[in-house]
N, C-alpha and C. Protein backbone atom coordinates (compact mmCIF):
# COMPACT_ATOMS: atom_id res chain seq x y z
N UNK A 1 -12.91 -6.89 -50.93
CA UNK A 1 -12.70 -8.32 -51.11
C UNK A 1 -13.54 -9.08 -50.09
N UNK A 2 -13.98 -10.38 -50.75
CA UNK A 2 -14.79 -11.13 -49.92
C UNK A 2 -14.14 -12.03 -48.79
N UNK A 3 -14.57 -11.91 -47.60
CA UNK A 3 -13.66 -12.56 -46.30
C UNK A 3 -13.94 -14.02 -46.35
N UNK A 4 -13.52 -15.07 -47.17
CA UNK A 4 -13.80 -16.04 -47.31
C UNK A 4 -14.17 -17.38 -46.03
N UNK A 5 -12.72 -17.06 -45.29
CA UNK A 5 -12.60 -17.54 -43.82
C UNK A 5 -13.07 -15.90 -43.06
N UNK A 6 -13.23 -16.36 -42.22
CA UNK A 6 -14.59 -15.16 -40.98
C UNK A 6 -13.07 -15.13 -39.99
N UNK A 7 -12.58 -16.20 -39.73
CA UNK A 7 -11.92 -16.41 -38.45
C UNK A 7 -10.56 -17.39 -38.58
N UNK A 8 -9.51 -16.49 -38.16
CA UNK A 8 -8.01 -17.48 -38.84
C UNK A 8 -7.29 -17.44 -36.88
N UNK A 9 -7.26 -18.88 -36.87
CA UNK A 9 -6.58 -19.57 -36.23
C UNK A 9 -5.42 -19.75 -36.11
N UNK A 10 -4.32 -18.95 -34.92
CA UNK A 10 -2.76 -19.20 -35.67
C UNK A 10 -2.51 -19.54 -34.18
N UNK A 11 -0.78 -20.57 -34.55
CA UNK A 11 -0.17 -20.80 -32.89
C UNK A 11 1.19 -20.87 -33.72
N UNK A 12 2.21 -20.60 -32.28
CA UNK A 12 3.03 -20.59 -32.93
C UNK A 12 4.25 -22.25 -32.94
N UNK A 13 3.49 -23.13 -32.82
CA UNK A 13 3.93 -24.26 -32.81
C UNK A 13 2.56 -25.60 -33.27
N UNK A 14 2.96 -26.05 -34.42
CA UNK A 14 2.34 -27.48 -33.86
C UNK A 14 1.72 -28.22 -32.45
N UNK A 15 2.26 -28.14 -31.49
CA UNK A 15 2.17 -28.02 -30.46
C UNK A 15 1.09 -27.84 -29.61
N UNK A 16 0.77 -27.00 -30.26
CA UNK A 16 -0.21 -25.98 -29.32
C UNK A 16 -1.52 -26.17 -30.04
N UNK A 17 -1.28 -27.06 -31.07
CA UNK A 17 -2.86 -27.73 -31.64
C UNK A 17 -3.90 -28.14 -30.91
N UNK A 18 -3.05 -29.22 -29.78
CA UNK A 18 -3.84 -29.55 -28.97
C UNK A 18 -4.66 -28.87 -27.92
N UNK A 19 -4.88 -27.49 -28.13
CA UNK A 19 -4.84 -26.39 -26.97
C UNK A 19 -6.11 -26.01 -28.33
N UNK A 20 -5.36 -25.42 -29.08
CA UNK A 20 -5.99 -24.16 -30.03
C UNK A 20 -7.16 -25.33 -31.25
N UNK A 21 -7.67 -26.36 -31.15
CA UNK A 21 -8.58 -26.63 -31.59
C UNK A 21 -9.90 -27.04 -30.94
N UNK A 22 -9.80 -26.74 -29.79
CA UNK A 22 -10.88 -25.84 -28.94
C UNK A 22 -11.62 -24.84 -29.54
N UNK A 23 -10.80 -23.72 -30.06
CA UNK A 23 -11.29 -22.54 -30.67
C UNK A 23 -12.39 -22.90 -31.97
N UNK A 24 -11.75 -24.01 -33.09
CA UNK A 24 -11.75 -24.42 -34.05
C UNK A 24 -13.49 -25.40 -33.61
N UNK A 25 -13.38 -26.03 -32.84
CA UNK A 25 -14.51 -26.71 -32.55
C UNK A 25 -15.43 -25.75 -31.98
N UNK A 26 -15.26 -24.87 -31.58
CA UNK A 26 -16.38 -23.56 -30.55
C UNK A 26 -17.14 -23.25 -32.34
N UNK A 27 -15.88 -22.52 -32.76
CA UNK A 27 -16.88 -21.90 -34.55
C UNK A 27 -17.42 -22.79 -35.40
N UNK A 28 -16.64 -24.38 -35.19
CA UNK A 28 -17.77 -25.28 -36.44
C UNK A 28 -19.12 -25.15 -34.99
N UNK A 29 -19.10 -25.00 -34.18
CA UNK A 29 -20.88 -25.11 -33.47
C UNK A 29 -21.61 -23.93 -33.81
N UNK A 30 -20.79 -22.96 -34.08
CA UNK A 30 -21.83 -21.76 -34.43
C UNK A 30 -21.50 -21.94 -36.02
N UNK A 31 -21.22 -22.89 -36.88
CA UNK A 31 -20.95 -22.58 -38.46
C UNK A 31 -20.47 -21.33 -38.80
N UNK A 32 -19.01 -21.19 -38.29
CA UNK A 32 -18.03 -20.08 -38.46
C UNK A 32 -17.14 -20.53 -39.18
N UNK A 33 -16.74 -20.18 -40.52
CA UNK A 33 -15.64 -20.98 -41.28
C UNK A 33 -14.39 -20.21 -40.93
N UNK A 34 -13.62 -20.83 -40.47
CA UNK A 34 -12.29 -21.04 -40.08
C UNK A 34 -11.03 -21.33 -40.73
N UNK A 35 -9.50 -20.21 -40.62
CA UNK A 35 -8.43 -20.81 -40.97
C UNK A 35 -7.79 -21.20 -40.17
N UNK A 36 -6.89 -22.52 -39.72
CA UNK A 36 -5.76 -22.62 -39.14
C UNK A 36 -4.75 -23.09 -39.08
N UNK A 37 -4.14 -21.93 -38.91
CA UNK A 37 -2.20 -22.42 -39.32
C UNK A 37 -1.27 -21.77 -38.31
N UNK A 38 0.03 -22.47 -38.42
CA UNK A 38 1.26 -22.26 -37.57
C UNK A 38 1.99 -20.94 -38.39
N UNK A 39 1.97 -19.92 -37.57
CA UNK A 39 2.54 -18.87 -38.14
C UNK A 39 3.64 -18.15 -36.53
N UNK A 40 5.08 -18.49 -36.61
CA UNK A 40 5.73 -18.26 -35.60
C UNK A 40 6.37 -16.98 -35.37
N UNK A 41 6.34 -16.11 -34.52
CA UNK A 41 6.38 -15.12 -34.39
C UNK A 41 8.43 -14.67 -34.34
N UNK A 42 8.85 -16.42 -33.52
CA UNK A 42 10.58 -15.91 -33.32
C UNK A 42 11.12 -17.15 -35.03
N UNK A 43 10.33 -17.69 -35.18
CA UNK A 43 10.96 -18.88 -36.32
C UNK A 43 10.65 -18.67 -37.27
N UNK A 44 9.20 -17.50 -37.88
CA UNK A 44 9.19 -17.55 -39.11
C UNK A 44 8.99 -15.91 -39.16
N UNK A 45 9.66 -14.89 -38.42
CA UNK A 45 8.92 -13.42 -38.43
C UNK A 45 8.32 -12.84 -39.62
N UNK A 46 9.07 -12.92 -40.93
CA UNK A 46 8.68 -12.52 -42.32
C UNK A 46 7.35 -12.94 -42.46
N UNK A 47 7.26 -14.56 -42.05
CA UNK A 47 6.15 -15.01 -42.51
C UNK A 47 4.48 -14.20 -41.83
N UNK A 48 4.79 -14.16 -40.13
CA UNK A 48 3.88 -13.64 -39.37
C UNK A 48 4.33 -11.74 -39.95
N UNK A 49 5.19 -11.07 -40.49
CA UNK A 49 4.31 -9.77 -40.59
C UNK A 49 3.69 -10.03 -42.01
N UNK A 50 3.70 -10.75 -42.89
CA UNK A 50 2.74 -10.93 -43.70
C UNK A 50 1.23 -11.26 -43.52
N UNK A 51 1.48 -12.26 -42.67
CA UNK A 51 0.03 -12.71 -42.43
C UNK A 51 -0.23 -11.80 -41.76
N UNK A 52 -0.19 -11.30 -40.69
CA UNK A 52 -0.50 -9.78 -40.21
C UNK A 52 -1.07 -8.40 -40.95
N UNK A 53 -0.18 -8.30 -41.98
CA UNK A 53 -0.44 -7.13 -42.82
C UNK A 53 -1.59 -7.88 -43.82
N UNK A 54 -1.66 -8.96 -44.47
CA UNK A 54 -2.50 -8.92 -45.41
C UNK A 54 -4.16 -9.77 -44.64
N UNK A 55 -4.04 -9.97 -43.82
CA UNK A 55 -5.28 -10.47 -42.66
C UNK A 55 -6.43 -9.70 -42.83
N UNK A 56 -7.20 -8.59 -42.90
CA UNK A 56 -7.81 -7.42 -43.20
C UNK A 56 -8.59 -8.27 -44.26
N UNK A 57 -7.67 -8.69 -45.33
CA UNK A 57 -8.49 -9.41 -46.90
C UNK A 57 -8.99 -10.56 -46.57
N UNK A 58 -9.33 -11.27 -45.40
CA UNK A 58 -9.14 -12.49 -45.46
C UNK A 58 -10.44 -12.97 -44.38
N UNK A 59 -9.65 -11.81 -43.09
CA UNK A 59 -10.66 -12.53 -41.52
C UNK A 59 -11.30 -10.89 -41.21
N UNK A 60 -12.09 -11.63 -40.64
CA UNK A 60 -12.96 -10.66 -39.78
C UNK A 60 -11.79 -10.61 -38.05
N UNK A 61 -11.86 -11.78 -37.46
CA UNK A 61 -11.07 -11.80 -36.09
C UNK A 61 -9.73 -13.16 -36.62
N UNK A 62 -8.85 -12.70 -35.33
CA UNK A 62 -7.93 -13.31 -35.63
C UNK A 62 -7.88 -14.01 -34.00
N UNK A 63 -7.55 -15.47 -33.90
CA UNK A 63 -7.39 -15.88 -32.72
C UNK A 63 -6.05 -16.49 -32.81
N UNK A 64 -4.65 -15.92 -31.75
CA UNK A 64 -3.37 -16.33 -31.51
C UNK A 64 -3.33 -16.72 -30.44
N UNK A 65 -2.58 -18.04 -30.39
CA UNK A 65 -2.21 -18.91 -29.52
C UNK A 65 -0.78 -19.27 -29.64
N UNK A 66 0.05 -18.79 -27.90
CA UNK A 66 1.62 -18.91 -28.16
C UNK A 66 1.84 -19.62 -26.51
N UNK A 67 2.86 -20.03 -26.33
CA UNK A 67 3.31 -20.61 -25.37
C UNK A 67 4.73 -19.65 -24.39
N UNK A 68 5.14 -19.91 -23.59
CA UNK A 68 6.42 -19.16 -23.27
C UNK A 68 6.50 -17.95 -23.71
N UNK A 69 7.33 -17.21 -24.16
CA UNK A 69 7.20 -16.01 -24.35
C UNK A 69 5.96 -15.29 -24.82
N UNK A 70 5.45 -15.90 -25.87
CA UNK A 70 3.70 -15.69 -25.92
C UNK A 70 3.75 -14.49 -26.86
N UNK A 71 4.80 -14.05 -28.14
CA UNK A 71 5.04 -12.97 -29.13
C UNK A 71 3.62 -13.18 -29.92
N UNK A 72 3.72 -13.71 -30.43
CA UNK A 72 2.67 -14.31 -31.40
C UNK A 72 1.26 -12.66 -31.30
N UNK A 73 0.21 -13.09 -30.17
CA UNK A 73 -1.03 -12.46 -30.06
C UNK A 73 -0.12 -10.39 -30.28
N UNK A 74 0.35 -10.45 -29.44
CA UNK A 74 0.55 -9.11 -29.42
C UNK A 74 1.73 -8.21 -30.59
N UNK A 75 2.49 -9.33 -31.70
CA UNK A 75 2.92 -8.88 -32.91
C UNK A 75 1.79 -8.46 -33.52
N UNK A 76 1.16 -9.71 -33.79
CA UNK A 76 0.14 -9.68 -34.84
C UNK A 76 -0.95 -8.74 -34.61
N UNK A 77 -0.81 -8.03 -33.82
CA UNK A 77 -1.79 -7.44 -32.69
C UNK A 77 -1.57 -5.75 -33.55
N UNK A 78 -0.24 -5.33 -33.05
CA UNK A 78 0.81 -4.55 -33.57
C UNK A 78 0.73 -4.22 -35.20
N UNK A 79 0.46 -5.21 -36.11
CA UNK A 79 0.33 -5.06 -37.36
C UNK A 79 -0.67 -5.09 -38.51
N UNK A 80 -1.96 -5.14 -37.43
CA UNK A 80 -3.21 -5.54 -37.99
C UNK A 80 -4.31 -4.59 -37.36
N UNK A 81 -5.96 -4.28 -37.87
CA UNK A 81 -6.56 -3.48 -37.46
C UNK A 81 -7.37 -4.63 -36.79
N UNK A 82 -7.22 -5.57 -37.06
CA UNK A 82 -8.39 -6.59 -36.68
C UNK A 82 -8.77 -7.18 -35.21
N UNK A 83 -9.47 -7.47 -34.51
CA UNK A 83 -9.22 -7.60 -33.24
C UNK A 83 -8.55 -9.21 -32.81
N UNK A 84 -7.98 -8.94 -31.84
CA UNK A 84 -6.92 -9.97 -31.78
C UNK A 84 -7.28 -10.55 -30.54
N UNK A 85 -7.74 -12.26 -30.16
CA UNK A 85 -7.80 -13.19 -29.00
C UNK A 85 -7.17 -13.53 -28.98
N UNK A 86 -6.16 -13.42 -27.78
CA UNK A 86 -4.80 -13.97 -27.25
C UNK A 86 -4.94 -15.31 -26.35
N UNK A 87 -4.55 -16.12 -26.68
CA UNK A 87 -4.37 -17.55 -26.00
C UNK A 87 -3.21 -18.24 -25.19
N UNK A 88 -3.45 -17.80 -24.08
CA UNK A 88 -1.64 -18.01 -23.78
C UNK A 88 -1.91 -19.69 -23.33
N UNK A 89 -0.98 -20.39 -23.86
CA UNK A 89 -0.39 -21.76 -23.97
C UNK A 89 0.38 -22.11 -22.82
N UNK A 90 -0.28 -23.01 -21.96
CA UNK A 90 0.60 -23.25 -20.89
C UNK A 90 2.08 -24.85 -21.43
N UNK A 91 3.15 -24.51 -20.88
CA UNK A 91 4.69 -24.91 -21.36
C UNK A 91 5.46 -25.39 -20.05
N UNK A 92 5.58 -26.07 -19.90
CA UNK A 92 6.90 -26.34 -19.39
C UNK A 92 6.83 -25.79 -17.48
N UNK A 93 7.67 -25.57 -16.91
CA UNK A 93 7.52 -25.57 -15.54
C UNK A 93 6.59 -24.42 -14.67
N UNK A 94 6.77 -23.08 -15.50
CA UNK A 94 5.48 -22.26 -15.40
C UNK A 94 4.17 -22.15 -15.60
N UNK A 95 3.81 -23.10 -15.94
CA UNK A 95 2.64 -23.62 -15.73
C UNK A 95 1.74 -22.97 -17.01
N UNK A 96 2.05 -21.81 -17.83
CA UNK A 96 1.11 -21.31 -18.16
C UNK A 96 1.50 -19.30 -18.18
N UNK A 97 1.46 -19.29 -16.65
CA UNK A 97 1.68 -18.09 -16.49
C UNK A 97 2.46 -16.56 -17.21
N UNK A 98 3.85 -18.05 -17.71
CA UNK A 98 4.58 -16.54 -18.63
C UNK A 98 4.07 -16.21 -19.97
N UNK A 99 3.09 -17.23 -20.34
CA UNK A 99 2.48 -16.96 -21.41
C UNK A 99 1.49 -16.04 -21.35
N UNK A 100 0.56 -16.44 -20.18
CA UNK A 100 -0.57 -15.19 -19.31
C UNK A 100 0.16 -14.04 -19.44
N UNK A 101 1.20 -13.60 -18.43
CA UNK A 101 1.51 -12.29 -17.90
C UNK A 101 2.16 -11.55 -19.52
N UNK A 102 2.48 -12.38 -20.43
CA UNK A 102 3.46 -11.79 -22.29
C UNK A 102 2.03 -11.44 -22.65
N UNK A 103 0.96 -12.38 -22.79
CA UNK A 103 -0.12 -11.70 -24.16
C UNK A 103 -0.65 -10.33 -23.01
N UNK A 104 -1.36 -10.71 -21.79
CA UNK A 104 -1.89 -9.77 -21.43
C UNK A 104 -1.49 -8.41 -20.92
N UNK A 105 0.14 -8.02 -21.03
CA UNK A 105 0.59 -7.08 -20.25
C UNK A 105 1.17 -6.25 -22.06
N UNK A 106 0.15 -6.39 -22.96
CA UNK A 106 0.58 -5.25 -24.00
C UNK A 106 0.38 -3.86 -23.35
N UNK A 107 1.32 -3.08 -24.19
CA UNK A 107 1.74 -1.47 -24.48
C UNK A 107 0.23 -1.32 -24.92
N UNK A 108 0.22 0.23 -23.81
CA UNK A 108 -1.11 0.99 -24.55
C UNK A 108 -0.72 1.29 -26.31
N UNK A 109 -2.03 0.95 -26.91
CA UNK A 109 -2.12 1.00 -28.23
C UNK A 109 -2.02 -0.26 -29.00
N UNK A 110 -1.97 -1.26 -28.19
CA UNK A 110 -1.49 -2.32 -28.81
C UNK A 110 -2.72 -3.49 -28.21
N UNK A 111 -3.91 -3.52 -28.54
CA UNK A 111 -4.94 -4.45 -27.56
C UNK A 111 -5.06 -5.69 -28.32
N UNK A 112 -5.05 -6.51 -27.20
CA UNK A 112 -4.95 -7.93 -27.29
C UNK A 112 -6.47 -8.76 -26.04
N UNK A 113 -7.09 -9.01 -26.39
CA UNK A 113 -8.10 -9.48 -25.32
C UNK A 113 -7.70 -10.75 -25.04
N UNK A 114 -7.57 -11.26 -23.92
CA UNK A 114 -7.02 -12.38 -23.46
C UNK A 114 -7.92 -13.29 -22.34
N UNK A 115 -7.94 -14.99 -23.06
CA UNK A 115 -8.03 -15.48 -22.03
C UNK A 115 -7.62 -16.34 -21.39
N UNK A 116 -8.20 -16.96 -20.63
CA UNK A 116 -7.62 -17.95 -19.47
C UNK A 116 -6.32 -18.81 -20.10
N UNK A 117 -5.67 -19.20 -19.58
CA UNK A 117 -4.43 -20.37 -20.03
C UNK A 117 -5.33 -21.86 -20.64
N UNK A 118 -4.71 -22.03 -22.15
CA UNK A 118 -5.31 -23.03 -22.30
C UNK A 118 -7.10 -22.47 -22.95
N UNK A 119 -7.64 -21.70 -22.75
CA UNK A 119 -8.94 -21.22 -23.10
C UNK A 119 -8.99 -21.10 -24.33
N UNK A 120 -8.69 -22.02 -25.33
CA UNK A 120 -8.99 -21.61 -26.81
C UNK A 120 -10.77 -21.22 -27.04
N UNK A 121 -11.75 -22.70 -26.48
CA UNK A 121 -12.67 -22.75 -26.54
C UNK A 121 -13.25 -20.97 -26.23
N UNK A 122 -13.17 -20.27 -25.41
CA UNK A 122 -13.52 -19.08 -25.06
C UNK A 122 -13.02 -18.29 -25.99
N UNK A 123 -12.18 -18.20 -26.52
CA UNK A 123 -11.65 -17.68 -27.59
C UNK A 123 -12.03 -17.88 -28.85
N UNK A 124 -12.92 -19.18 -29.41
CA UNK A 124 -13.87 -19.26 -30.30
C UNK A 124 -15.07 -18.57 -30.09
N UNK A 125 -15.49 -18.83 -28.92
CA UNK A 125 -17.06 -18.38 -28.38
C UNK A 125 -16.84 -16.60 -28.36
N UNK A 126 -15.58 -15.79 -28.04
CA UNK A 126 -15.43 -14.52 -28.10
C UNK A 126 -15.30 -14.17 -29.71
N UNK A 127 -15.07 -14.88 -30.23
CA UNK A 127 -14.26 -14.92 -31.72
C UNK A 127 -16.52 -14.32 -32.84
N UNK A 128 -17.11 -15.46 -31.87
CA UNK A 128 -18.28 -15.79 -32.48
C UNK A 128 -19.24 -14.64 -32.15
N UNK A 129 -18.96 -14.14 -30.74
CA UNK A 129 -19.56 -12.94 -30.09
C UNK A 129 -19.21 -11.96 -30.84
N UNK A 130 -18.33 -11.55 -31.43
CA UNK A 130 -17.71 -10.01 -32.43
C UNK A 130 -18.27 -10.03 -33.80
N UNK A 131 -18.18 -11.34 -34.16
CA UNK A 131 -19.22 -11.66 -35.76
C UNK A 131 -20.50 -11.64 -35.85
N UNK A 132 -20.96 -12.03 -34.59
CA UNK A 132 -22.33 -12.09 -34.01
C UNK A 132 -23.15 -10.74 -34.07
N UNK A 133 -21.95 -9.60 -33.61
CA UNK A 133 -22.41 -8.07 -33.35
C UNK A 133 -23.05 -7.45 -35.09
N UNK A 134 -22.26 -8.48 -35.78
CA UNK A 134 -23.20 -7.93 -37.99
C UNK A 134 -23.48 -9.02 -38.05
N UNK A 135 -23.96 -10.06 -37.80
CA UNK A 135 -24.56 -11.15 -38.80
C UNK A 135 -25.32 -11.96 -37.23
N UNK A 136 -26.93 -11.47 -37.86
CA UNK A 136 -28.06 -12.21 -37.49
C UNK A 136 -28.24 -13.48 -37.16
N UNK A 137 -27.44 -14.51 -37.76
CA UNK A 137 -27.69 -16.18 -37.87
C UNK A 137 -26.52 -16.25 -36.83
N UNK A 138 -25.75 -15.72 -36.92
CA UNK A 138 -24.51 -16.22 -35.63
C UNK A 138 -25.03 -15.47 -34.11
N UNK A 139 -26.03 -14.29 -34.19
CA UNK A 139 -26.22 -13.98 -33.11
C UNK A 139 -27.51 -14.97 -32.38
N UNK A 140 -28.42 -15.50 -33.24
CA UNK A 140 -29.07 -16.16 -33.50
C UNK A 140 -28.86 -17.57 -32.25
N UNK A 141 -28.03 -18.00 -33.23
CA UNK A 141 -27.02 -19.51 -32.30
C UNK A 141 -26.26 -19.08 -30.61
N UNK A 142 -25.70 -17.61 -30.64
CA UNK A 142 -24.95 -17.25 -29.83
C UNK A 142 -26.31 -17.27 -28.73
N UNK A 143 -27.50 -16.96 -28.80
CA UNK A 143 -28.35 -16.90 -28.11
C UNK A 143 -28.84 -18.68 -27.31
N UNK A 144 -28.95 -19.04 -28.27
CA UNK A 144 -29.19 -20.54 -28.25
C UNK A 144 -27.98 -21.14 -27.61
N UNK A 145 -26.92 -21.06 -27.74
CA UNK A 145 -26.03 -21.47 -26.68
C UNK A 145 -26.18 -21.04 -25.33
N UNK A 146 -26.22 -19.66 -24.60
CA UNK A 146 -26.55 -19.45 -23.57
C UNK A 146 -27.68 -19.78 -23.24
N UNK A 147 -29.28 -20.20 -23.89
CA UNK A 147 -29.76 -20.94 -23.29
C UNK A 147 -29.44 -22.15 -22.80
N UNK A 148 -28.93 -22.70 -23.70
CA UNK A 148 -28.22 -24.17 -23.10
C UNK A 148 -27.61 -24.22 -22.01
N UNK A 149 -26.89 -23.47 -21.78
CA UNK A 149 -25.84 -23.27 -20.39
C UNK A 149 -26.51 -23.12 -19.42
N UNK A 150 -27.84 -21.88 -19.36
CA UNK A 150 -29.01 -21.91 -18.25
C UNK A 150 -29.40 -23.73 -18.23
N UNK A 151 -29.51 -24.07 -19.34
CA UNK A 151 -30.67 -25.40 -19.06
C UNK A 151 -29.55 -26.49 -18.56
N UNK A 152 -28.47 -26.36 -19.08
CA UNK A 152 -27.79 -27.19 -18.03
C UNK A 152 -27.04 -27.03 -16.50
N UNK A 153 -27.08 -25.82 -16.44
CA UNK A 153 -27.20 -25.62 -14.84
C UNK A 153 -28.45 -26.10 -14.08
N UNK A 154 -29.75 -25.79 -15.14
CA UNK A 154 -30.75 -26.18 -13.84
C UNK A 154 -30.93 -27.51 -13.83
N UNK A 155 -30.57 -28.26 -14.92
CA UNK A 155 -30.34 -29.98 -14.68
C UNK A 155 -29.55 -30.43 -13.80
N UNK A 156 -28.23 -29.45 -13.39
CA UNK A 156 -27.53 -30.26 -12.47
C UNK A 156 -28.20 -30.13 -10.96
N UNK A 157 -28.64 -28.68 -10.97
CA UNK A 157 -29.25 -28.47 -9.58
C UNK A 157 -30.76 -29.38 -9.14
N UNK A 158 -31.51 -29.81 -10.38
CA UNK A 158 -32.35 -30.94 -10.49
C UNK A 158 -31.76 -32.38 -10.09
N UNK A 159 -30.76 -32.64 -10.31
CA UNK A 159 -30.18 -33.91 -10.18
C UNK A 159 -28.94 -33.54 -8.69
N UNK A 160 -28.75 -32.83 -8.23
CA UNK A 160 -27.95 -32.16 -7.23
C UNK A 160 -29.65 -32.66 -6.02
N UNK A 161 -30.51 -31.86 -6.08
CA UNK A 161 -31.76 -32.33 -5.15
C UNK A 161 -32.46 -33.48 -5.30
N UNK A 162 -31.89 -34.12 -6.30
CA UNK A 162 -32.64 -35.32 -6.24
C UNK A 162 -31.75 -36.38 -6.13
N UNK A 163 -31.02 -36.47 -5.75
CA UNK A 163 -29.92 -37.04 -4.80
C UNK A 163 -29.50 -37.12 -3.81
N UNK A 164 -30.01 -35.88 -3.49
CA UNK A 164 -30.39 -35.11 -2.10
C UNK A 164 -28.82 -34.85 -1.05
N UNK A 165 -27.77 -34.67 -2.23
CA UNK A 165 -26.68 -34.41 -1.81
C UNK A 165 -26.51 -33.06 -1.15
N UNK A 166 -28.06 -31.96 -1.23
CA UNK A 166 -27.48 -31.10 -0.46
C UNK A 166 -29.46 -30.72 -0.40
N UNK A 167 -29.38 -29.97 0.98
CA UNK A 167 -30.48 -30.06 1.40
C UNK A 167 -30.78 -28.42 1.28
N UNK A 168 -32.21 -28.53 1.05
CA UNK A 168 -32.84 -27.20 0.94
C UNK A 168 -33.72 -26.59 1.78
N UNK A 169 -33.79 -25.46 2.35
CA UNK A 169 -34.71 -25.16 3.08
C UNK A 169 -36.02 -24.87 2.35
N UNK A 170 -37.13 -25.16 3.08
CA UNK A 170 -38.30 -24.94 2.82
C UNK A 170 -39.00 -23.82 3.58
């Protein structure tokens, strides 16, 4: 079957939109077509081992984004062959962290690649790097972005000396 969407986007709250369309904006820059939906790991479980089990027909990568307990990346993780970017959602007085220490502390056999709190964007750009590894035109762009990143570092260090906010030896 043909993978229509490349890359499905799930969180387990509304919520966490504001976090996880980062990801969503990283793949429209590399023209990665994208699904994304709320699929809850403690509010809708039936629903997430479906999408889990039938994901294979659909995506190439799957990027989960959860908050607090942080079930979400490492169910779906659990029920799928596909590789799984874990997004932990920072919530409430922990800042972040219990979501960090839930996606990234899976059971051997169970891999979840994880990043920073809040890092959807990296999680598109990793999402784009794995599609990138079979298809030419995305590795293509993936290249062309890291030039950019060189060329805007050396603009700042251009405009850093020509301000002369920090001095150089000669």
């Amino acid at each position: 079957m043909t993978k229509t969407k490349r890359v499905a986007i799930i969180m387990g709250s509304k919520t966490d939109l504001k976090v996880m369309s980062a990801a969503a904006e990283m793949l429209e820059e590399f023209k990665i077509p994208y699904h994304i939906e709320v699929v809850s790991a403690h509010r809708t479980p039936e629903k997430m081992f479906e999408f889990a089990r039938l994901a294979h027909e659909r995506f190439s990568v799957i990027i989960a984004g959860a908050g607090g307990a942080a079930h979400l990346p490492g169910m779906v993780a659990c029920l799928t062959t596909l590789p799984v970017i874990g997004v932990p959602v920072q919530l409430g007085t922990l800042k972040g962290m219990d979501a960090l220490l839930s996606v990234v502390q899976m059971p051997k056999g169970i891999p979840v690649a994880t990043v920073a709190i809040d890092n959807a964007a990296n999680a598109g750009l990793l999402a784009a790097r794995l599609i990138g590894m079979n298809d030419p035109k995305v590795q293509k762009k993936l290249q062309k972005f890291q030039d950019s990143q060189k060329k805007k570092v050396a603009a700042m260090n251009r405009d850093l000396r020509a301000s002369k906010k920090i001095k150089t030896k000669k």
